[in-house]
N, C-alpha and C. Protein backbone atom coordinates (compact mmCIF):
# COMPACT_ATOMS: atom_id res chain seq x y z
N UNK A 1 111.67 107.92 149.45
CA UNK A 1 112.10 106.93 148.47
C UNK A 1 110.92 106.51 147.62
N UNK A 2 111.14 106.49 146.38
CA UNK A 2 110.12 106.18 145.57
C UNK A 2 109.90 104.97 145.11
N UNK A 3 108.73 104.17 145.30
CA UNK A 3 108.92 102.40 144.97
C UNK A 3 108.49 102.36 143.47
N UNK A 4 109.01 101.75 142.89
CA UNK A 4 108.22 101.10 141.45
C UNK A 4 107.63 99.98 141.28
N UNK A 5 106.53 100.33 140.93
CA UNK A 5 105.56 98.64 140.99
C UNK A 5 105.89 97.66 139.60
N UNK A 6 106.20 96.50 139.75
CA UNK A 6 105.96 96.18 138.68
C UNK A 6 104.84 95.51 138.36
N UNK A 7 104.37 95.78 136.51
CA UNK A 7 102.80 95.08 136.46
C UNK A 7 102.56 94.03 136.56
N UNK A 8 101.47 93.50 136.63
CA UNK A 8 101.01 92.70 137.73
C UNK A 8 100.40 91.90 136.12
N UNK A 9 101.02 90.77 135.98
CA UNK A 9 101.27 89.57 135.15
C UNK A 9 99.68 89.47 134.70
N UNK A 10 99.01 88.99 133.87
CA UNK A 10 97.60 88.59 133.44
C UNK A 10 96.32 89.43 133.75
N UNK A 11 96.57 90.91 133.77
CA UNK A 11 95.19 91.41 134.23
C UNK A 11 94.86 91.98 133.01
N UNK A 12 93.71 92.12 132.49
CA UNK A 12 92.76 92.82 131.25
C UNK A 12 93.68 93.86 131.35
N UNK A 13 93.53 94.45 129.86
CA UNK A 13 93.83 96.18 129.72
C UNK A 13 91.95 96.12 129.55
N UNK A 14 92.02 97.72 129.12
CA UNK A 14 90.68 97.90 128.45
C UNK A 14 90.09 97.55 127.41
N UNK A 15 90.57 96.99 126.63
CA UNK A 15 89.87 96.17 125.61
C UNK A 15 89.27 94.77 126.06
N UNK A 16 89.60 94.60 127.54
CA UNK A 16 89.52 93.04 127.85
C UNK A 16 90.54 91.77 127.61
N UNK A 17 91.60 91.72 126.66
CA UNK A 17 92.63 91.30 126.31
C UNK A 17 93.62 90.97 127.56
N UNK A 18 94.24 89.45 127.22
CA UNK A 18 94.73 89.32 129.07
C UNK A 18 96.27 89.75 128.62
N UNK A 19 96.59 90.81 129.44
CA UNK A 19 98.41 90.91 129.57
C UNK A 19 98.85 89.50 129.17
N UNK A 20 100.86 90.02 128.62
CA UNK A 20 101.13 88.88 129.40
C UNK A 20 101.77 87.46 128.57
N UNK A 21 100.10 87.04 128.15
CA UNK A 21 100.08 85.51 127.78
C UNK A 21 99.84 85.48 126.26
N UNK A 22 100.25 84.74 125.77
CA UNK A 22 100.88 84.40 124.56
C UNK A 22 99.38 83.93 123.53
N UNK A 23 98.78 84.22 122.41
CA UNK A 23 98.01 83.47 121.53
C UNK A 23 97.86 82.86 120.84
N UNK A 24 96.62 81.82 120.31
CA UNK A 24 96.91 80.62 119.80
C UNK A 24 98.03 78.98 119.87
N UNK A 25 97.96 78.12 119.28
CA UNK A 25 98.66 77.27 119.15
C UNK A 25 100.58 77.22 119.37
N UNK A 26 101.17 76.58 120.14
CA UNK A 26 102.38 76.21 119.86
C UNK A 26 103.21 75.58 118.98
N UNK A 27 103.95 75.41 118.77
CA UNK A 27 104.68 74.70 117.06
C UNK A 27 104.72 73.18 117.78
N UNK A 28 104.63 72.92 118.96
CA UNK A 28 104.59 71.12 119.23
C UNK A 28 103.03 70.94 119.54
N UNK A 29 102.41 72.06 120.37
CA UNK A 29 101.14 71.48 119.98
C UNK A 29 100.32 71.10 118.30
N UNK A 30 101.11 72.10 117.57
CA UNK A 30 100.42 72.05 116.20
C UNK A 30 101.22 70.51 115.87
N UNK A 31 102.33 70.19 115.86
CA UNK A 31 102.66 68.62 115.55
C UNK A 31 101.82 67.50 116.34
N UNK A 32 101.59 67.99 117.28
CA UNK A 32 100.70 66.80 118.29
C UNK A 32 99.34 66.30 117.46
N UNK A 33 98.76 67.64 117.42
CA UNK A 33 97.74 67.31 116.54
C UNK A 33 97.41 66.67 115.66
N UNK A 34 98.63 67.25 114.41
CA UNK A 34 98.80 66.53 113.20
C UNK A 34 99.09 65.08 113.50
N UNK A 35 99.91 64.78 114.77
CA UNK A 35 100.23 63.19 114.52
C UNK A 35 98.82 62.12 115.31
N UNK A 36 98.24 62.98 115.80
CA UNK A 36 96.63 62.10 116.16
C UNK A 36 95.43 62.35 114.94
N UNK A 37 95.83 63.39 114.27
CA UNK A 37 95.14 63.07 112.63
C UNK A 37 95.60 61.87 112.20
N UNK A 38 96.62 62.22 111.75
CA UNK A 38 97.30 61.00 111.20
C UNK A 38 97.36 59.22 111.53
N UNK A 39 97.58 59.39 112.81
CA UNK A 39 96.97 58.22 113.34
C UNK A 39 95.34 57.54 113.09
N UNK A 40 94.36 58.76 113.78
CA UNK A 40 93.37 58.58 113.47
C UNK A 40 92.81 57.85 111.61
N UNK A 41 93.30 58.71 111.12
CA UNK A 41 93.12 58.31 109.41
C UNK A 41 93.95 56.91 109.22
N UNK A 42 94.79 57.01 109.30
CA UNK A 42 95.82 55.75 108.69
C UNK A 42 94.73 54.09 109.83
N UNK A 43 94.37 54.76 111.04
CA UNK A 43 93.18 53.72 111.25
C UNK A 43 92.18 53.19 110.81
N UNK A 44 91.35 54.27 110.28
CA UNK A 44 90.44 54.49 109.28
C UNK A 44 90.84 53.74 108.09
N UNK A 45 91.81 54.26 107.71
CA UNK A 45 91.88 53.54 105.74
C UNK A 45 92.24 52.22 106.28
N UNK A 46 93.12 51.30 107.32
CA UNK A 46 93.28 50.30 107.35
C UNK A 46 92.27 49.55 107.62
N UNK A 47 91.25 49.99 108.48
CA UNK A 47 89.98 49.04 108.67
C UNK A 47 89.58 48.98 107.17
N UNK A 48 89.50 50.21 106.60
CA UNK A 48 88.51 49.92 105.31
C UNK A 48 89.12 49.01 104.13
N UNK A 49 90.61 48.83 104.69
CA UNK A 49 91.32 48.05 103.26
C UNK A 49 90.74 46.32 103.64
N UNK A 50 90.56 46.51 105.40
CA UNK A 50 90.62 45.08 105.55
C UNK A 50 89.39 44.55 105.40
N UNK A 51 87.77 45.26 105.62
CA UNK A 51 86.80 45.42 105.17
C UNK A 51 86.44 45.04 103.77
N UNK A 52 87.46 46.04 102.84
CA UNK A 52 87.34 45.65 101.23
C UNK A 52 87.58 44.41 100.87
N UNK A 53 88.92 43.87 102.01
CA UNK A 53 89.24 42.62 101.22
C UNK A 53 88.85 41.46 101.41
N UNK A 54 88.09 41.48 103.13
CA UNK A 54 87.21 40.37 103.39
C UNK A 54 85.81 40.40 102.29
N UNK A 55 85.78 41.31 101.90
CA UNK A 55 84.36 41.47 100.86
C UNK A 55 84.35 40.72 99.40
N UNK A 56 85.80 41.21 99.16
CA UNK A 56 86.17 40.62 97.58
C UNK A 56 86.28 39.20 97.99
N UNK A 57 87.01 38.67 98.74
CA UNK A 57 87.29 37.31 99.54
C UNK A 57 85.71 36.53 99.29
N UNK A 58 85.11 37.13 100.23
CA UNK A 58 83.77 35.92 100.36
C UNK A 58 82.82 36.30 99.17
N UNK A 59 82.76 37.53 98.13
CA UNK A 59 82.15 37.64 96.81
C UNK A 59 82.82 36.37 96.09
N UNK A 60 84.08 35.96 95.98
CA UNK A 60 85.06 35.00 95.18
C UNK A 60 84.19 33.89 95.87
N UNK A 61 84.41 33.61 96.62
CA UNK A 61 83.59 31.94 97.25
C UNK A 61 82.38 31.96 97.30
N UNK A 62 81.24 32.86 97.24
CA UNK A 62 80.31 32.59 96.98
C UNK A 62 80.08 32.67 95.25
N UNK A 63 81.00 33.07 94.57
CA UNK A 63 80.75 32.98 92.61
C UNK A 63 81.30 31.25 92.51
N UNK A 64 82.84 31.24 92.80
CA UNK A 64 83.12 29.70 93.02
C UNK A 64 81.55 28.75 93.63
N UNK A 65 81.40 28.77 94.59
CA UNK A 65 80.45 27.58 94.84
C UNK A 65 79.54 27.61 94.21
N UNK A 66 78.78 28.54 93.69
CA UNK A 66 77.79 29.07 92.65
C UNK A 66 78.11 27.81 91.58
N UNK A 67 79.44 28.76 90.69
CA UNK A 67 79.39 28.07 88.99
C UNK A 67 79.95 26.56 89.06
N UNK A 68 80.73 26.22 90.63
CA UNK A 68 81.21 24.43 90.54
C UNK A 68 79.50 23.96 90.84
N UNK A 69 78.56 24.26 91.59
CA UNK A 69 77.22 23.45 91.67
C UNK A 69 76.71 23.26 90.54
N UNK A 70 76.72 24.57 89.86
CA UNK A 70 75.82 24.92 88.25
C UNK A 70 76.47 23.67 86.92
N UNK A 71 77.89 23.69 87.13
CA UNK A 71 78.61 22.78 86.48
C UNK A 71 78.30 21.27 86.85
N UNK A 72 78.23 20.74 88.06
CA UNK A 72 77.98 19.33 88.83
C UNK A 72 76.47 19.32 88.09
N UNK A 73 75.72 20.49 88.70
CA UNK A 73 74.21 20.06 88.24
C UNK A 73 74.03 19.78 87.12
N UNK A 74 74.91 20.31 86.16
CA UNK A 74 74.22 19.92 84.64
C UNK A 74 74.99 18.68 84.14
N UNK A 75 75.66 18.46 84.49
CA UNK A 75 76.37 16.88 84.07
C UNK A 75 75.53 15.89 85.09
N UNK A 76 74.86 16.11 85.66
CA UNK A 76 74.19 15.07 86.87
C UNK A 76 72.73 14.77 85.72
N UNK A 77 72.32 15.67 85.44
CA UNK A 77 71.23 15.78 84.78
C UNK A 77 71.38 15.13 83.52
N UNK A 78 72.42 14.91 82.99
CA UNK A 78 72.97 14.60 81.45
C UNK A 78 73.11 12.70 81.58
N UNK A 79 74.03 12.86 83.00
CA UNK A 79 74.34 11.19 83.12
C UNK A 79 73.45 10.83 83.39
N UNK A 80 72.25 11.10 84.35
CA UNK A 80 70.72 10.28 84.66
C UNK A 80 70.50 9.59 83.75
N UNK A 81 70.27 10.32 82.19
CA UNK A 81 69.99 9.72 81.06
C UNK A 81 71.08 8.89 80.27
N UNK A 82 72.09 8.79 80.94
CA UNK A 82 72.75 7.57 80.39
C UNK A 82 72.33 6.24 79.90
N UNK A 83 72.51 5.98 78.65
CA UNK A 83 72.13 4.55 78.29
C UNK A 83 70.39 4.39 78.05
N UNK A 84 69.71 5.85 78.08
CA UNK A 84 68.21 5.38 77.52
C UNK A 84 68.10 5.33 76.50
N UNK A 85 67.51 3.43 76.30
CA UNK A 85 67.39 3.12 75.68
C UNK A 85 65.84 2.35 75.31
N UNK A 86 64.95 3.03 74.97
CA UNK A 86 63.29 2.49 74.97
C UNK A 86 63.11 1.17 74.43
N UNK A 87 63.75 1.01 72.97
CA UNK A 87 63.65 0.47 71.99
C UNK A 87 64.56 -0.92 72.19
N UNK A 88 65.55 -0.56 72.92
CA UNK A 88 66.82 -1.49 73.38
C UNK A 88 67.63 -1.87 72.26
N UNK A 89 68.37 -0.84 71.60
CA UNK A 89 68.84 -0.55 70.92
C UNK A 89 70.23 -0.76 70.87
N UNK A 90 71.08 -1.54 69.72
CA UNK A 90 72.55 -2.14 70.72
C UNK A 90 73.24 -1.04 71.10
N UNK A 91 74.25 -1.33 71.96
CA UNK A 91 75.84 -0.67 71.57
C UNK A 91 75.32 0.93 72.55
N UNK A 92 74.21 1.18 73.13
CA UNK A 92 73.90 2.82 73.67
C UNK A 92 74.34 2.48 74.99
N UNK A 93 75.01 3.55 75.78
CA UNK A 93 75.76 3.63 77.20
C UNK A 93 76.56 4.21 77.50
N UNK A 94 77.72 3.78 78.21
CA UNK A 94 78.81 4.64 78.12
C UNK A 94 80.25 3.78 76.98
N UNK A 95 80.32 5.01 76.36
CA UNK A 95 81.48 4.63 75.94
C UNK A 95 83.39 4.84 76.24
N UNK A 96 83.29 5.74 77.31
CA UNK A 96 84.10 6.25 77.77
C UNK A 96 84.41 6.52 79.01
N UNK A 97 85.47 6.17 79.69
CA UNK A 97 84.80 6.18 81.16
C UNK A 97 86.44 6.68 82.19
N UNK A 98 86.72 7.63 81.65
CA UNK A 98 88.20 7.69 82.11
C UNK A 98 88.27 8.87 83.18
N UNK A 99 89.28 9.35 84.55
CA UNK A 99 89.17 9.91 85.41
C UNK A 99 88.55 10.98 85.29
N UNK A 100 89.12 11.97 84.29
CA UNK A 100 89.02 13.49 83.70
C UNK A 100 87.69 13.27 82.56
N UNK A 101 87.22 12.30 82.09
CA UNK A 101 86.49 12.38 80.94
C UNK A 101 85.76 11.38 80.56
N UNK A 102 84.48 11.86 80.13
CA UNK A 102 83.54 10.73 80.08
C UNK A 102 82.81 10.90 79.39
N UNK A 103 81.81 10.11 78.16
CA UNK A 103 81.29 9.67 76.95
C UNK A 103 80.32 8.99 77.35
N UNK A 104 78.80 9.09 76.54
CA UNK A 104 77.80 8.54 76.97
C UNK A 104 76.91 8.68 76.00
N UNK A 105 76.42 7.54 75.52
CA UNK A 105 75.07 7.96 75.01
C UNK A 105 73.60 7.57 74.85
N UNK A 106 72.57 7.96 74.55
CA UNK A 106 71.16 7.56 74.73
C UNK A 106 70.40 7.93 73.68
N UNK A 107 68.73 7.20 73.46
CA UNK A 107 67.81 7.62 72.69
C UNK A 107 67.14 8.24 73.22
N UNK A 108 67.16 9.33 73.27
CA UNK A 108 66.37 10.59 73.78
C UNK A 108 64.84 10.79 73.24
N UNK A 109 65.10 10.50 71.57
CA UNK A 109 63.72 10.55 71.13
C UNK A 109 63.31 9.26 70.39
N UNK A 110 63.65 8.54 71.41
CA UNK A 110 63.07 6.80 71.12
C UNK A 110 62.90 6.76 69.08
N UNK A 111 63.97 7.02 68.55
CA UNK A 111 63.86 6.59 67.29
C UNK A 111 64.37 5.10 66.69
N UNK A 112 65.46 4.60 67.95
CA UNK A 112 66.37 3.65 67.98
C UNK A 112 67.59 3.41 67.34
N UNK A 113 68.28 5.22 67.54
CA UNK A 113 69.45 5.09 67.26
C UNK A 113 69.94 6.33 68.40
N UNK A 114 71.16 6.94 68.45
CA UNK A 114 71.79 7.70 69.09
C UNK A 114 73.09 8.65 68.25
N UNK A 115 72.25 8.58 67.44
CA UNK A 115 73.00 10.26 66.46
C UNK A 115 72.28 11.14 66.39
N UNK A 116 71.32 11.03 67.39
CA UNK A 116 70.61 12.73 67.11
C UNK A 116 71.05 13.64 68.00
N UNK A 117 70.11 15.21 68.14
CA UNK A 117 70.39 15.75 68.98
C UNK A 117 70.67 15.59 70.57
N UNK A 118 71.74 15.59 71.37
CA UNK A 118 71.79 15.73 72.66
C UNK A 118 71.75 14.35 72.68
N UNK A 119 72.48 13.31 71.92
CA UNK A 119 72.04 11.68 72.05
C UNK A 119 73.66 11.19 72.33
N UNK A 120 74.76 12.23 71.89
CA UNK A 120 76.15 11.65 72.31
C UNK A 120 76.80 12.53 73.16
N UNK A 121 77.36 12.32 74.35
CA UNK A 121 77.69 13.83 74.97
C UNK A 121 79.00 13.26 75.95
N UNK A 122 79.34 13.76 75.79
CA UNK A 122 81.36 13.88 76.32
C UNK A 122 81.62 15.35 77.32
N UNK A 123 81.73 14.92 78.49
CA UNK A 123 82.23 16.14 79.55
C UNK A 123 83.94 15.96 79.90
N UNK A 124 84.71 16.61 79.79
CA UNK A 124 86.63 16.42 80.01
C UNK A 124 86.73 17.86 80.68
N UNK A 125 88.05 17.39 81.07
CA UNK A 125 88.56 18.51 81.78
C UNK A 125 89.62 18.95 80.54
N UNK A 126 89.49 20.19 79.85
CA UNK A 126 91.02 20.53 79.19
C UNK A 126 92.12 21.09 79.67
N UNK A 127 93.20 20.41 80.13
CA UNK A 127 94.23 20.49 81.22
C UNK A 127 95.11 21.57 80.76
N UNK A 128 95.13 22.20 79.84
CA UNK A 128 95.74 22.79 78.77
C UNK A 128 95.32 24.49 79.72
N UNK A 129 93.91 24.72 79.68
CA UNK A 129 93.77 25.68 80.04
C UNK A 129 92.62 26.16 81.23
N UNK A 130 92.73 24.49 81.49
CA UNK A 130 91.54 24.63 82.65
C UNK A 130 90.40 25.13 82.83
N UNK A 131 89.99 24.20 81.48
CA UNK A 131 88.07 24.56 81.30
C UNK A 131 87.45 23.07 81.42
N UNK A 132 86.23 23.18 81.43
CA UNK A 132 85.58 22.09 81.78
C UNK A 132 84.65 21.77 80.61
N UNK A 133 84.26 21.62 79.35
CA UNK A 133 84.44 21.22 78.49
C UNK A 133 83.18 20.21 77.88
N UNK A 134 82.11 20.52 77.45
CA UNK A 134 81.05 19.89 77.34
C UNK A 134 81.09 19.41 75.75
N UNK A 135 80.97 18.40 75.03
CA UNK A 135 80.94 18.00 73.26
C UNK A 135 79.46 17.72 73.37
N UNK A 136 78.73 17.89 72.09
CA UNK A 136 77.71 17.01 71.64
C UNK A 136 77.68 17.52 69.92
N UNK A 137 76.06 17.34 69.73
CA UNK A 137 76.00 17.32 68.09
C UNK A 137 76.83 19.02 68.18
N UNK A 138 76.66 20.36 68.53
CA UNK A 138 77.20 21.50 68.18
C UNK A 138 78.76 21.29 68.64
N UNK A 139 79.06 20.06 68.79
CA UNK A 139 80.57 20.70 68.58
C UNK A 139 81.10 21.24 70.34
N UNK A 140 82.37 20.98 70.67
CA UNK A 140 82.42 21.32 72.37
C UNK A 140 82.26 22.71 72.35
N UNK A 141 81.54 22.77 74.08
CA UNK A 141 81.51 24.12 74.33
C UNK A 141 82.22 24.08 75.80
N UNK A 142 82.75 25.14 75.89
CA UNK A 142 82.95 25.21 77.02
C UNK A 142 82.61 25.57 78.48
N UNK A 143 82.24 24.99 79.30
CA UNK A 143 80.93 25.27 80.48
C UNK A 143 81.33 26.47 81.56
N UNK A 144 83.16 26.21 82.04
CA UNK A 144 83.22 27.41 82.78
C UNK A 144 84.76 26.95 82.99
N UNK A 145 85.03 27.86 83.53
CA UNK A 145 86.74 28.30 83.47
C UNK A 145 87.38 27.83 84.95
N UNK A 146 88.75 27.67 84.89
CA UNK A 146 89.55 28.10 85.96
C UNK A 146 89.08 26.55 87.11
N UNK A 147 89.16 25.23 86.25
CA UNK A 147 89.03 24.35 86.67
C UNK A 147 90.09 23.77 87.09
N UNK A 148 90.93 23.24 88.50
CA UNK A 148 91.75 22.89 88.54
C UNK A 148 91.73 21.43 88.56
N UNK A 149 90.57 20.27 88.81
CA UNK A 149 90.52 19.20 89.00
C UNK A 149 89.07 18.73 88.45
N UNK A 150 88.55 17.63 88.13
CA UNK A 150 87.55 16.93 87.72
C UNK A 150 87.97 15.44 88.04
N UNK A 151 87.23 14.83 88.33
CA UNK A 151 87.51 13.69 88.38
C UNK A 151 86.17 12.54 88.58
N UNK A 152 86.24 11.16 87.74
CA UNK A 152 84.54 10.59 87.73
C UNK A 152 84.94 9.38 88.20
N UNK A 153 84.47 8.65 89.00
CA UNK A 153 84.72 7.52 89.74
C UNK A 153 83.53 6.77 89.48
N UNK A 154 83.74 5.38 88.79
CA UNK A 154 82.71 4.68 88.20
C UNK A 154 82.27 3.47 89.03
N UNK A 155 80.72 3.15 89.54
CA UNK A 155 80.64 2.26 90.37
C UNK A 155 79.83 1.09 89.77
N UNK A 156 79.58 -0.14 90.36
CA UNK A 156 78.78 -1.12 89.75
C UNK A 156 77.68 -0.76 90.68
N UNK A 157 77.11 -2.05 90.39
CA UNK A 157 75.27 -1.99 90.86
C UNK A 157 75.83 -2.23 92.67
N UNK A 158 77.34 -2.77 93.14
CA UNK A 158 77.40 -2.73 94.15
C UNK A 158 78.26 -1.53 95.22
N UNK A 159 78.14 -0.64 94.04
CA UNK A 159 78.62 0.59 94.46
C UNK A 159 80.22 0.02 94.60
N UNK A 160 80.84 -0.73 93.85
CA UNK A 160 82.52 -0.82 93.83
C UNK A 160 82.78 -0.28 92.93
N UNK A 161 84.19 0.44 92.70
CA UNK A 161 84.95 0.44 91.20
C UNK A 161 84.64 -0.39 90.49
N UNK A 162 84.60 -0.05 89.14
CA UNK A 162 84.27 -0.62 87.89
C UNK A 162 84.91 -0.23 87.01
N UNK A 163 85.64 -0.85 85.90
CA UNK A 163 86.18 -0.49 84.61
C UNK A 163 85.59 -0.41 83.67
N UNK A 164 84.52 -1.25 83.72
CA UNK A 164 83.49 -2.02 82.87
C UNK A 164 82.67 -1.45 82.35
N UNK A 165 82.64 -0.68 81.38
CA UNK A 165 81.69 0.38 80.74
C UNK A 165 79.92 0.27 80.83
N UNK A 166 80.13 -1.59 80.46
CA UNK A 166 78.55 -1.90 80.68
C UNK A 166 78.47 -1.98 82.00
N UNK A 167 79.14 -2.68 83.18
CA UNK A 167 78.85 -2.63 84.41
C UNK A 167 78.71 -1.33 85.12
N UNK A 168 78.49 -0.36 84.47
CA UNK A 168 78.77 1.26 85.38
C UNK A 168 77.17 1.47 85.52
N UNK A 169 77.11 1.59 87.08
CA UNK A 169 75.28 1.79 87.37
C UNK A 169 75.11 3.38 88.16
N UNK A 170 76.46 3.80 88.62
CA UNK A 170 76.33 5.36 88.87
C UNK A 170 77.73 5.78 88.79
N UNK A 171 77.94 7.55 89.14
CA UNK A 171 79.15 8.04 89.21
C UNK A 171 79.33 9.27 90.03
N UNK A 172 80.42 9.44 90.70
CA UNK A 172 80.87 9.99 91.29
C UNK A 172 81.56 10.88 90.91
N UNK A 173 80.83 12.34 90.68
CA UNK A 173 81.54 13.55 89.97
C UNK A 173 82.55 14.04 91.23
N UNK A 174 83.90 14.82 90.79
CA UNK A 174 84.35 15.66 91.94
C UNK A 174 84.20 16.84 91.22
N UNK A 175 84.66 18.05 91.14
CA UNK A 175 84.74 19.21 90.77
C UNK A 175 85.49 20.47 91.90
N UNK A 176 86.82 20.54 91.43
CA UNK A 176 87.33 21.96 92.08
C UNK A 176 87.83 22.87 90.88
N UNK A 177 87.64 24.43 91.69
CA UNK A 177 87.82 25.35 90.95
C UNK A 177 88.65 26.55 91.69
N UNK A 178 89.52 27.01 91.22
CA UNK A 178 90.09 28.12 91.82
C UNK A 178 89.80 29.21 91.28
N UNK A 179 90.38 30.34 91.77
CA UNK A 179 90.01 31.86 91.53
C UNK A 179 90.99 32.78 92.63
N UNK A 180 91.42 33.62 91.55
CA UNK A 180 92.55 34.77 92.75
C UNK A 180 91.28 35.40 93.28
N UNK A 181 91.72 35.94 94.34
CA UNK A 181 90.97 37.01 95.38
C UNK A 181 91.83 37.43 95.80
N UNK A 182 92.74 38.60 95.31
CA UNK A 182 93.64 39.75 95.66
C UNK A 182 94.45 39.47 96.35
N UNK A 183 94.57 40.07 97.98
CA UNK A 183 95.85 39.79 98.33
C UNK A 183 95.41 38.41 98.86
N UNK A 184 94.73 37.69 99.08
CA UNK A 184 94.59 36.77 99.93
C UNK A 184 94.66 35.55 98.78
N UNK A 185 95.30 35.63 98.04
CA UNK A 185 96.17 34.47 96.85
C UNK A 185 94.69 33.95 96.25
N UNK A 186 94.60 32.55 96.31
CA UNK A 186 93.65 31.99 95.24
C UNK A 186 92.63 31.11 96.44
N UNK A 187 91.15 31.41 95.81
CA UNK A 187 90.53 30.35 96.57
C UNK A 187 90.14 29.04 95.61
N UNK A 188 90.28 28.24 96.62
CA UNK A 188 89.14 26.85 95.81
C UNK A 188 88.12 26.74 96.61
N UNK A 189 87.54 25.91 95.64
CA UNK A 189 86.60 24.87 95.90
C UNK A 189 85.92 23.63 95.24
N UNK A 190 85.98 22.49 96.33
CA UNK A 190 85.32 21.63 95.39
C UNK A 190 83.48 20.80 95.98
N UNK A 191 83.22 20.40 94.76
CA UNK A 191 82.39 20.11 95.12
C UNK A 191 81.63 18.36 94.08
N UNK A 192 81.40 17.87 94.87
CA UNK A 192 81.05 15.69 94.71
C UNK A 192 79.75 16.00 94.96
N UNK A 193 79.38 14.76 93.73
CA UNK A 193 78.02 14.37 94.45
C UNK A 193 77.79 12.92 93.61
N UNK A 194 77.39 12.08 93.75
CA UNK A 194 77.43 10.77 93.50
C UNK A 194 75.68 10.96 92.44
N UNK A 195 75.72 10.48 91.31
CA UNK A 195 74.26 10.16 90.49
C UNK A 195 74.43 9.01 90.17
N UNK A 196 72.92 8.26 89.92
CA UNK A 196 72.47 7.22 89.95
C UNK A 196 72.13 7.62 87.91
N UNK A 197 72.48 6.07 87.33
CA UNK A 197 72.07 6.12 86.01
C UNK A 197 70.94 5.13 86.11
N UNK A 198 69.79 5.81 85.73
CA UNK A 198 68.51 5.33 85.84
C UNK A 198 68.05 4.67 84.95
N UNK A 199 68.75 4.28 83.65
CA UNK A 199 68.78 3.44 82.74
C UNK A 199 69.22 2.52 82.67
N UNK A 200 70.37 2.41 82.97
CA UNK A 200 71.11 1.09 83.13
C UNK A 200 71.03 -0.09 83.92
């Protein structure tokens, strides 16, 4: 009786090549793959969106706190000189003294009047389009944008409210400002600081 062998599953031919077994990739391994690419990446771009946007985020609040200080500082510097008057000259001070807006003036170059340069000066908020709004001899300019609030709180020599144009011995600037920052809607900020009128 004659037996027949059958071949014997995974052994080399002569080329070295294994019987048998099948080469390369499967059609679910090739999807497996693709879906841990995919994963992998779609991880990737989401860190980097959230990366981008914390970046734009705190670039916005550090420009905000920037141009509301730059704005406070130069009206702080303006009211100091409120009401100098060398000569003692009538009628120089404030003339205006309202929440959003305020009027002031001084002899800057001790001639003993207050129509010269930088001698009448008016800071407002224009509600219209939310700028902050500087007047003098050139006519208003506008200091910086995207102001949502201003506000000047007038004190006497005992640091109370005052209405009293001549009784006003310092003031209390506020200043907020907004700004979009993408998806994360709009930031503010504000920023107070109380000056002393060293003339008055």
């Amino acid at each position: 009786m004659t037996h027949h062998r059958k071949p014997r599953q995974g052994l080399k031919n002569s080329h070295g090549c294994m019987r048998g077994s099948s080469a390369g990739f499967t059609m679910v391994e090739m999807l497996m793959v693709l879906a841990i690419i995919s994963i992998a990446f779609g991880t990737i771009y989401k860190s980097f969106e959230t990366l981008n946007r914390s970046t734009t985020t705190e670039n916005v609040k550090a420009g905000i706190q920037q141009s509301v200080r730059i704005a406070v500082d130069f009206m702080v510097q303006d009211i100091r000189l409120a009401g100098l008057n060398p000569l003692g000259t009538p009628d120089i001070g404030f003339k205006e003294n309202l929440d959003e807006k305020i009027r002031f003036t001084m002899d800057a170059n001790f001639d003993g009047d207050d129509d010269d340069t930088f001698e009448d000066i008016t800071y407002e908020l224009n509600s219209a389009d939310g700028t902050l709004v500087q007047t003098n001899h050139l006519g208003p300019e506008v200091l910086i944008d995207n102001v949502s609030d201003l506000n000047f709180t007038y004190l006497d020599m005992d640091d109370q409210n005052t209405l009293d144009p001549s009784g006003i011995r310092s003031v209390i600037i506020s200043l907020t400002m907004r700004r979009p920052a993408g998806r994360d809607g709009e930031i503010s900020r504000t920023y107070s600081t109380q000056v002393r009128c060293r003339n008055l």
